[in-house]
N, C-alpha and C. Protein backbone atom coordinates (compact mmCIF):
# COMPACT_ATOMS: atom_id res chain seq x y z
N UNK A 1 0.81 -1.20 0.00
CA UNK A 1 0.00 0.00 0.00
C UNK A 1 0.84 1.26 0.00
N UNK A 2 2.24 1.43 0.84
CA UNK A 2 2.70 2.32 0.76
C UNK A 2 3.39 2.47 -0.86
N UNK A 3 3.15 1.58 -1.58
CA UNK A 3 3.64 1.78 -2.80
C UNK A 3 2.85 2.68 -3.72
N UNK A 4 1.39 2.16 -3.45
CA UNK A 4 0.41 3.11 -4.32
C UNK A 4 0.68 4.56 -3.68
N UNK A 5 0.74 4.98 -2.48
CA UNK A 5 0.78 6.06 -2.21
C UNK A 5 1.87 7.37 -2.55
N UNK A 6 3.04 6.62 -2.57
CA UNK A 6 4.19 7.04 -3.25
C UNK A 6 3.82 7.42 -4.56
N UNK A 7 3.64 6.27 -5.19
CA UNK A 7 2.86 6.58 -6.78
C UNK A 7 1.79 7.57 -7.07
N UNK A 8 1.19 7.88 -6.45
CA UNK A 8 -0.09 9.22 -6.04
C UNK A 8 0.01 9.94 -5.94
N UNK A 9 1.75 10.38 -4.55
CA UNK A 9 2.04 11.51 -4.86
C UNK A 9 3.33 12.18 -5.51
N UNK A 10 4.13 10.82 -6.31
CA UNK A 10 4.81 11.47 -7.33
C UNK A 10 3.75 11.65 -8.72
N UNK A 11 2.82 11.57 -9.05
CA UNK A 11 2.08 12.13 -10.44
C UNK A 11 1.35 13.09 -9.70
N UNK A 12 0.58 13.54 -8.61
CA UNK A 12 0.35 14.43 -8.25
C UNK A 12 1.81 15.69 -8.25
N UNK A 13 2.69 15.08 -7.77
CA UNK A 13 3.79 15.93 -8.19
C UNK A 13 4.32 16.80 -9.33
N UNK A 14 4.16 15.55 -10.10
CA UNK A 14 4.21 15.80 -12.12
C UNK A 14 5.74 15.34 -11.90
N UNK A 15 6.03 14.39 -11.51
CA UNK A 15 7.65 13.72 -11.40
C UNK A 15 7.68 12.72 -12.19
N UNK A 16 8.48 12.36 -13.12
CA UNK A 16 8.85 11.13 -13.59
C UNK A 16 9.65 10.11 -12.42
N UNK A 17 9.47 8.82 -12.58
CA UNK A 17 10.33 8.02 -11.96
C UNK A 17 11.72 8.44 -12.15
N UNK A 18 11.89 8.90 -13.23
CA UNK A 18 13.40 9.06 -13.28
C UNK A 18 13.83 10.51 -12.58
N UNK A 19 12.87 11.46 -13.06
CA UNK A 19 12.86 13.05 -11.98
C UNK A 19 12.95 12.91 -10.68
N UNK A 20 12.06 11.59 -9.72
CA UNK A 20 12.05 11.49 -8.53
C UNK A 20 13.35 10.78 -8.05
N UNK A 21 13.61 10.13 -8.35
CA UNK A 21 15.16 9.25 -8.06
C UNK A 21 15.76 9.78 -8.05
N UNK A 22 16.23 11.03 -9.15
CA UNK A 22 17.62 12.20 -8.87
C UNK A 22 17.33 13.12 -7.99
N UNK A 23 16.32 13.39 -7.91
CA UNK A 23 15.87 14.12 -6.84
C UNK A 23 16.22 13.48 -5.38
N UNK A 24 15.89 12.08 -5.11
CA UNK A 24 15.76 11.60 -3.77
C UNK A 24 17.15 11.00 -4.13
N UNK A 25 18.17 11.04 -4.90
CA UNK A 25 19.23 10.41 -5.14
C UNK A 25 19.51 8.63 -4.32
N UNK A 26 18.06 8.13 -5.75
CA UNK A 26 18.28 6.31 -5.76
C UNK A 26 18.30 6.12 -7.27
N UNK A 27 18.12 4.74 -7.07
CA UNK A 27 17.94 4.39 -8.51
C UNK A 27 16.30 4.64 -8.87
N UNK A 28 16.58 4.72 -10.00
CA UNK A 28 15.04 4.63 -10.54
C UNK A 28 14.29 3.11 -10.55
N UNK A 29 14.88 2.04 -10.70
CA UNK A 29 14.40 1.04 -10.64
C UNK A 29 13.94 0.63 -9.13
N UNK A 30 14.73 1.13 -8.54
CA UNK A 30 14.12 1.39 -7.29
C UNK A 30 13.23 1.53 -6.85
N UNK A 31 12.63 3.17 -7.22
CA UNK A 31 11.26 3.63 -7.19
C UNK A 31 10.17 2.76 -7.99
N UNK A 32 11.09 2.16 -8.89
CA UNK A 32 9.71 1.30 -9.53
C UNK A 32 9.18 0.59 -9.00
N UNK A 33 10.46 -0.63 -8.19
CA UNK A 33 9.90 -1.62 -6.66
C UNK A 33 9.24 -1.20 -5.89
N UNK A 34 9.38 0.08 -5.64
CA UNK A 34 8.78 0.73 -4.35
C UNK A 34 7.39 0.94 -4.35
N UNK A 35 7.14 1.65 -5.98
CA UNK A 35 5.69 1.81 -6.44
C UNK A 35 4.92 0.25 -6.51
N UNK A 36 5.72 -0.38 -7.18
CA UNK A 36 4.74 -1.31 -7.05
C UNK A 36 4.91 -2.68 -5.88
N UNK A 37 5.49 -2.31 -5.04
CA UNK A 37 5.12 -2.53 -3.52
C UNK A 37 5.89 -4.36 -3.39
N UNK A 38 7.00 -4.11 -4.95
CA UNK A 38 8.33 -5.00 -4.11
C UNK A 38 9.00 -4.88 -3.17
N UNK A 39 9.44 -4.09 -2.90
CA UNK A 39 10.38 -3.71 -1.84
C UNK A 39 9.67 -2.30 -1.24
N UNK A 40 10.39 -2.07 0.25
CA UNK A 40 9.72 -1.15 1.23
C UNK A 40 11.17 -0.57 1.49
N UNK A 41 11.12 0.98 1.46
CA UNK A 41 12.01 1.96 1.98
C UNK A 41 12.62 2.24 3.30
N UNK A 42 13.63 2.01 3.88
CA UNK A 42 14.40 2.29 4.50
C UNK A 42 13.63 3.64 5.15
N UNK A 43 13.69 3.91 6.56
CA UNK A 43 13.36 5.94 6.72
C UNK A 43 13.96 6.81 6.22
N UNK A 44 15.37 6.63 6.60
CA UNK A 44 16.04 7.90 5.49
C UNK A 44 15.46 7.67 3.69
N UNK A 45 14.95 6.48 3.38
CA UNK A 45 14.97 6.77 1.95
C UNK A 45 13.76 7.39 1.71
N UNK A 46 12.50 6.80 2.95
CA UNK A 46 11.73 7.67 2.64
C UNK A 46 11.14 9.20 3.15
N UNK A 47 12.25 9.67 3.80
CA UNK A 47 12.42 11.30 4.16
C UNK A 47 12.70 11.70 2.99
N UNK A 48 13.61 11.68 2.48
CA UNK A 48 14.62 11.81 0.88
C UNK A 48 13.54 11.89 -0.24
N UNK A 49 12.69 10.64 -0.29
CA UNK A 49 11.68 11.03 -1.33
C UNK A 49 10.60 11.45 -1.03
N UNK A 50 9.89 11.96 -0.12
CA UNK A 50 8.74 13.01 0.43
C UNK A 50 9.33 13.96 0.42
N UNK A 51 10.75 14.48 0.54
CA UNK A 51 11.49 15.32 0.05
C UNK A 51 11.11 15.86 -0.71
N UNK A 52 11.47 14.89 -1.78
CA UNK A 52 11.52 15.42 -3.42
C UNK A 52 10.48 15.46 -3.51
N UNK A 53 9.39 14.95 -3.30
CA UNK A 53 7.84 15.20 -3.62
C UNK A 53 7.24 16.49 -2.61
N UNK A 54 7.56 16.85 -2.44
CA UNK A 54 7.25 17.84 -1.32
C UNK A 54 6.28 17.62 0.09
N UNK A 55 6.32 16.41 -0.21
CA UNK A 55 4.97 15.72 1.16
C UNK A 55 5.81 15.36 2.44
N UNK A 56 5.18 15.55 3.14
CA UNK A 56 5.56 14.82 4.62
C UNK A 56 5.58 13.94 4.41
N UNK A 57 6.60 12.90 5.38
CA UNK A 57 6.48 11.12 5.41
C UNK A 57 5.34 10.84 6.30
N UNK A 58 4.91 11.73 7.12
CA UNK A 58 4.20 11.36 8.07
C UNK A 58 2.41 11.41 7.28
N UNK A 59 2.17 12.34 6.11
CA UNK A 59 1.14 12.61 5.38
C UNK A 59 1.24 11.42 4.85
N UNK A 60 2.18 10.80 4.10
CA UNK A 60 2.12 9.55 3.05
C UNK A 60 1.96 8.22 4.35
N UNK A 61 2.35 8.07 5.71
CA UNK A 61 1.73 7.04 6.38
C UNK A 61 0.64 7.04 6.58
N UNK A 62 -0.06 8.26 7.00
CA UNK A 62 -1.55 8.48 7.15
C UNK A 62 -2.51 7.93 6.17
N UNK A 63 -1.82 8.60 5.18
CA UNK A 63 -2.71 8.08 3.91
C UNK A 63 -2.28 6.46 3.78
N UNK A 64 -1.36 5.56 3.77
CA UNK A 64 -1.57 4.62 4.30
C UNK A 64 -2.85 3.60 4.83
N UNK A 65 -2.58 4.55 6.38
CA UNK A 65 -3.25 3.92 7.51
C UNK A 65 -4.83 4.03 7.27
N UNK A 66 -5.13 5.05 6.44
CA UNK A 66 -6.66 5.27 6.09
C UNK A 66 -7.01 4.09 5.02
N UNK A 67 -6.23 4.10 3.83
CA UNK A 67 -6.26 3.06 2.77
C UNK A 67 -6.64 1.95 3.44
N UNK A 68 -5.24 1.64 4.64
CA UNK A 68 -6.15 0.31 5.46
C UNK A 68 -7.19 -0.05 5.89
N UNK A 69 -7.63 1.17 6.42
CA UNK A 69 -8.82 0.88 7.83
C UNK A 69 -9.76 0.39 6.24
N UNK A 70 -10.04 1.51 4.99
CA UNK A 70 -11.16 1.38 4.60
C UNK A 70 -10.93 -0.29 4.04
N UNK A 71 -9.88 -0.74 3.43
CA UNK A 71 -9.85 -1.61 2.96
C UNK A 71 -10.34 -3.27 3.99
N UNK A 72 -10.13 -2.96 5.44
CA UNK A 72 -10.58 -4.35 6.69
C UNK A 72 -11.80 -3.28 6.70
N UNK A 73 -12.46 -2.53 6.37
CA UNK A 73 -14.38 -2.16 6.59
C UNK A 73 -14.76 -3.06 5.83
N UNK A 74 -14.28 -3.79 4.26
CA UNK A 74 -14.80 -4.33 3.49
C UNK A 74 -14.83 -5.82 3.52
C-alpha cells in the first residue's frame, strides 16, 4: 500500500520516476519496486523522497493507515 501512495504523490507531483530518483538520489528502478510494492524503503529513503515530492512522510503514512482501515471495513 505504501507503494500506491508514493505513486499518487509522485504524479500528483508531475515527477517522472526518473525526476524522482535524482531528486531523492536512488535508482530509478528502485522507485519502480517501491511503487509497485516489491520492496519497502528504508526511513532515510523515505524522508529523501517526500522530500523530493514535497509531502511529509508522516502525510504519506496516514494516507496509508486510512487506505487500510477502509480496505478491513470491506
Amino acid at each position: 500500500m505504501l507503494g500506491d501512495e508514493l505513486k499518487k504523490a509522485r504524479t500528483a507531483a508531475q515527477l517522472t520516476q526518473e525526476e524522482l530518483s535524482y531528486a531523492a538520489e536512488i535508482d530509478r528502478t528502485y522507485v519502480s519496486m517501491l511503487e509497485r510494492n516489491k520492496k519497502s524503503p528504508t526511513v532515510d529513503v523515505l524522508f529523501r523522497i517526500c522530500k523530493a515530492l514535497g509531502v511529509s512522510a508522516s502525510e504519506v503514512i496516514a494516507r496509508v493507515e486510512r487506505s487500510a482501515k477502509s480496505t478491513r471495513k470491506k
